[in-house]
C-alpha atoms as a PDB file:
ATOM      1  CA  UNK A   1       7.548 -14.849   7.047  1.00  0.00           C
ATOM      2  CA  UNK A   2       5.643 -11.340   6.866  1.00  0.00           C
ATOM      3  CA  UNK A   3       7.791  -8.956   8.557  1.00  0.00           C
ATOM      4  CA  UNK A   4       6.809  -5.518   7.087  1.00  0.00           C
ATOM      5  CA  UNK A   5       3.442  -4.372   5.886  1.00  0.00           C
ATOM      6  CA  UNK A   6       2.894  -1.572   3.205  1.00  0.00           C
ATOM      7  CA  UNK A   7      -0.389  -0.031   2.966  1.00  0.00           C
ATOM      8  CA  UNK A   8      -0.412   1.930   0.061  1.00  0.00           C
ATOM      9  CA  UNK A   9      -3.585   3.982  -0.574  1.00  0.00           C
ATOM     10  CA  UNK A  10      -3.060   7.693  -2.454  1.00  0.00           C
ATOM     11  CA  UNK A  11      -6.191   9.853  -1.218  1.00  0.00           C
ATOM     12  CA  UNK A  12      -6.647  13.026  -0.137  1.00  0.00           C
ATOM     13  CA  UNK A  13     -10.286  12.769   0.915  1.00  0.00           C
ATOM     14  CA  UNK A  14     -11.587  11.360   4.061  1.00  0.00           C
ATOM     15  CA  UNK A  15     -14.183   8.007   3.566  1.00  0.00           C
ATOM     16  CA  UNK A  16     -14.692   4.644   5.182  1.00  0.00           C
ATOM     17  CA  UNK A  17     -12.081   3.252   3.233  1.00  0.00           C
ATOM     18  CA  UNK A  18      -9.249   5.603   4.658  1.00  0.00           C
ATOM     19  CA  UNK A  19     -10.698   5.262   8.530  1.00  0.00           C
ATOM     20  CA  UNK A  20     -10.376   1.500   8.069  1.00  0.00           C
ATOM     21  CA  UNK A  21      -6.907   1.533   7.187  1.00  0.00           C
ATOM     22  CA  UNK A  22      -5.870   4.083   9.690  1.00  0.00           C
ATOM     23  CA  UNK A  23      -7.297   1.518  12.064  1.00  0.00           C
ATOM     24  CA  UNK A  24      -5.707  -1.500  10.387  1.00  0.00           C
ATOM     25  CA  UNK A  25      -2.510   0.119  10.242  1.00  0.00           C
ATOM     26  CA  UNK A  26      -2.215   1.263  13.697  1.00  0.00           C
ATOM     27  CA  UNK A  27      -3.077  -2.042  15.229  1.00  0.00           C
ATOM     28  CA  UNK A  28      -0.960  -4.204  13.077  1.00  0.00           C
ATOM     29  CA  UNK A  29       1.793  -1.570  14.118  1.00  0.00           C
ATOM     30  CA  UNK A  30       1.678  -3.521  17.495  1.00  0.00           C
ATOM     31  CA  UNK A  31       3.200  -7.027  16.171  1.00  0.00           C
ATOM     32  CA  UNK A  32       4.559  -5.597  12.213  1.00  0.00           C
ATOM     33  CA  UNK A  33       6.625  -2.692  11.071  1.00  0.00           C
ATOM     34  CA  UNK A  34       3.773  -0.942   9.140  1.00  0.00           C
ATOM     35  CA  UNK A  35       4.478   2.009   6.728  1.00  0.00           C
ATOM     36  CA  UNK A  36       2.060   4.008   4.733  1.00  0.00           C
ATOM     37  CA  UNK A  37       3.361   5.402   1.145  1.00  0.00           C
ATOM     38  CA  UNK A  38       1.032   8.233   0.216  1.00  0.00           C
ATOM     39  CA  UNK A  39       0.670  10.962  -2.107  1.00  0.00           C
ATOM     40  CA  UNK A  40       1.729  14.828  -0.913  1.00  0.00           C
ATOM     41  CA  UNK A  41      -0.843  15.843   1.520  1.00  0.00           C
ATOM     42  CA  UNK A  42      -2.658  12.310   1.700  1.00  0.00           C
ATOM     43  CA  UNK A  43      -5.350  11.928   4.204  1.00  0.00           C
ATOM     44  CA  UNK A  44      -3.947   8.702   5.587  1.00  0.00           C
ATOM     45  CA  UNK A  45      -0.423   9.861   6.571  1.00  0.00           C
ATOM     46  CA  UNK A  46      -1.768  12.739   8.282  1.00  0.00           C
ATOM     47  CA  UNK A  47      -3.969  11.118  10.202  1.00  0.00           C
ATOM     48  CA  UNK A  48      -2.366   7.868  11.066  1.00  0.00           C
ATOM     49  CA  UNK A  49      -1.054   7.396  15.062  1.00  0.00           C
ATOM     50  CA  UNK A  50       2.676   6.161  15.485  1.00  0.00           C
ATOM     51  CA  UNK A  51       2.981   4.288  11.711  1.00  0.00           C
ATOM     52  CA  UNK A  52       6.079   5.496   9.815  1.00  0.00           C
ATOM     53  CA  UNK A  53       4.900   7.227   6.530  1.00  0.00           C
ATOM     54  CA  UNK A  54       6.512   7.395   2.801  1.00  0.00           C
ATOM     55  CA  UNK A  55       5.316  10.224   0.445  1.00  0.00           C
ATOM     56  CA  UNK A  56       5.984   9.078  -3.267  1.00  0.00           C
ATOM     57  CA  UNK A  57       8.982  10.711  -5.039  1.00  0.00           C
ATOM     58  CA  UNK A  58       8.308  10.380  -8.770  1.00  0.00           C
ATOM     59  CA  UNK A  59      12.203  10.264  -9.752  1.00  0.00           C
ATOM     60  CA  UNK A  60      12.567   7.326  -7.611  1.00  0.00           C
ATOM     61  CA  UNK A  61      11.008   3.689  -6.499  1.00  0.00           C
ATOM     62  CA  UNK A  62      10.431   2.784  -3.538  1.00  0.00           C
ATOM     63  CA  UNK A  63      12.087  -0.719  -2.957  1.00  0.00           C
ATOM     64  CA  UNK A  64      10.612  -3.841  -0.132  1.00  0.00           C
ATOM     65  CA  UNK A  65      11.730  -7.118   0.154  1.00  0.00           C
ATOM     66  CA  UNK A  66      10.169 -10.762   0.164  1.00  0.00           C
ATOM     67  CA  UNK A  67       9.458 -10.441   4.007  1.00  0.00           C
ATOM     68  CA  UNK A  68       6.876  -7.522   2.729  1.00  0.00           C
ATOM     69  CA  UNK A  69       3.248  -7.660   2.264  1.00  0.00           C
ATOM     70  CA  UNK A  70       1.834  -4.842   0.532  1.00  0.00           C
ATOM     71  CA  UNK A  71      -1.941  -3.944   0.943  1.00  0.00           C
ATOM     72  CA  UNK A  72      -3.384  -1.664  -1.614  1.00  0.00           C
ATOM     73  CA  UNK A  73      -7.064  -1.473  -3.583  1.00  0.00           C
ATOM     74  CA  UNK A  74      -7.111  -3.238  -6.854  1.00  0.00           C
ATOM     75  CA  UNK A  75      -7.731   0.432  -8.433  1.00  0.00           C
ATOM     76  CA  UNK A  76      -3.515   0.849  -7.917  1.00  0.00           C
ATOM     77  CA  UNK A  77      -2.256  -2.353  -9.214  1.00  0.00           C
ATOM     78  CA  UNK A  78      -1.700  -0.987 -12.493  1.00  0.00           C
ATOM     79  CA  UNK A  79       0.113   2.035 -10.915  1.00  0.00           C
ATOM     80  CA  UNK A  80       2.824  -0.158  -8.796  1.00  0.00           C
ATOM     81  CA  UNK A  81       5.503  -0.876 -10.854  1.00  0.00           C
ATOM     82  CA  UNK A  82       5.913   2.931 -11.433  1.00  0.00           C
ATOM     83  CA  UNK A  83       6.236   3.431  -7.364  1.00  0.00           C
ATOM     84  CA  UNK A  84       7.338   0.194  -6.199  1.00  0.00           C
ATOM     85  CA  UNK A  85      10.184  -2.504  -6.573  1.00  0.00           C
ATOM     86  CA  UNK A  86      11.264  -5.475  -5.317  1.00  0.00           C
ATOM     87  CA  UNK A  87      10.422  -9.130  -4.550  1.00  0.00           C
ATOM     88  CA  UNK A  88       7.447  -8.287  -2.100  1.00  0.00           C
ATOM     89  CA  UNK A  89       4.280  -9.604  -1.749  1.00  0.00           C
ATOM     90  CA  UNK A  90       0.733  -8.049  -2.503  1.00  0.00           C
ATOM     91  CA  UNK A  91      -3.227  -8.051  -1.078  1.00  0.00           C
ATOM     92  CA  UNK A  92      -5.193  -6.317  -3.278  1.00  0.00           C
ATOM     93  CA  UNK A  93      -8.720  -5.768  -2.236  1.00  0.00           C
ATOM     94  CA  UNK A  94     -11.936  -5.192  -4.249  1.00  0.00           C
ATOM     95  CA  UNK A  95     -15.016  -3.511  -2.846  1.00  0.00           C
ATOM     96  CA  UNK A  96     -17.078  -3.043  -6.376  1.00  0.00           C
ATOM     97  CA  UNK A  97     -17.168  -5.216  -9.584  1.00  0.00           C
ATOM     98  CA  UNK A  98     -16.029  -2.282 -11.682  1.00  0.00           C
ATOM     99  CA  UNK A  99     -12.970  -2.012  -9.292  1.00  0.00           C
ATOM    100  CA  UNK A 100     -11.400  -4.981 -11.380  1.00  0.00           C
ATOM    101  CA  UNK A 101      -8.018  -4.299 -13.369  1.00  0.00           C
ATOM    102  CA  UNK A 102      -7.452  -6.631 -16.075  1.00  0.00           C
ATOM    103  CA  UNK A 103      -3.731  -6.143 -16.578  1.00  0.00           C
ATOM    104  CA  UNK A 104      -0.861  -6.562 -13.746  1.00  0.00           C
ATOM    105  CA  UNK A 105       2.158  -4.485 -13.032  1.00  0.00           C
ATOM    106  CA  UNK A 106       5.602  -6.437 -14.334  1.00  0.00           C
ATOM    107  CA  UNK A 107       7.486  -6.173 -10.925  1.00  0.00           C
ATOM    108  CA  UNK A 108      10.192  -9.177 -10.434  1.00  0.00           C
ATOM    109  CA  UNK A 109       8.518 -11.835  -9.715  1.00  0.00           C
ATOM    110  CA  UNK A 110       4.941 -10.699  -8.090  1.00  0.00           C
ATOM    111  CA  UNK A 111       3.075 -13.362  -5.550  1.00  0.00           C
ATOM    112  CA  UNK A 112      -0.590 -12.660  -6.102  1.00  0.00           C
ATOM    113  CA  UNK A 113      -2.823 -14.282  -2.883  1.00  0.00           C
END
C-alpha cells in the first residue's frame, strides 16, 4: 500500500507543469505524506502550501521505501539513480513524443506502472 508520495520535478521556472503539481501535491497532502525533492531555489518548493520539501544534496541519496510512489517526468528517469535509492515505486509521465528516454536508471529492483 502507497503510503508516501515523492514528486520530484527540478525547475526553477514557473509553467503549467509546475502549477499542476503544486496542486496535486497539496491535495494528495490531505490523505498521503507528500514530499517534494527539488533543486536549490526550485520553483515548486517555494511555492508549495503545507508539503514537506527535500533540496538535493549531491554527496548523498536520498533513500524511500516500497510503501513510496514517486512521480516525476520521464525527462528525469535517467537522472534517479544518482538522487534516489531504495525499493520505491515510480509514475513517470510523458507530455511530448520526444520526452521518451530509452534507457532506465539501475535502482534495486524498480516497479515501472
Amino acid at each position: 500500500m502507497i503510503k508516501k508520495i515523492v514528486i520530484f520535478y527540478p525547475s526553477k521556472i514557473v509553467g503549467g507543469a509546475e502549477y499542476l503539481l503544486k496542486t496535486t501535491a497539496e491535495v494528495l497532502s490531505q490523505d498521503f505524506e507528500v514530499i517534494i525533492v527539488d533543486i536549490e531555489d526550485g520553483w515548486l518548493s517555494k511555492n508549495v502550501n503545507n508539503v514537506k520539501c527535500l533540496i538535493i544534496n549531491k554527496q548523498e541519496k536520498i533513500s524511500f521505501s516500497n510503501d513510496t510512489m514517486l512521480i516525476t517526468p520521464a525527462t528525469c528517469i535517467r537522472d534517479l539513480d544518482l538522487i534516489f535509492d531504495g525499493e520505491f515505486k515510480i509514475i513517470a509521465w510523458i507530455m511530448q513524443i520526444y520526452n521518451i528516454v530509452p534507457i532506465f536508471p539501475k535502482i534495486g529492483t524498480l516497479q515501472f506502472i
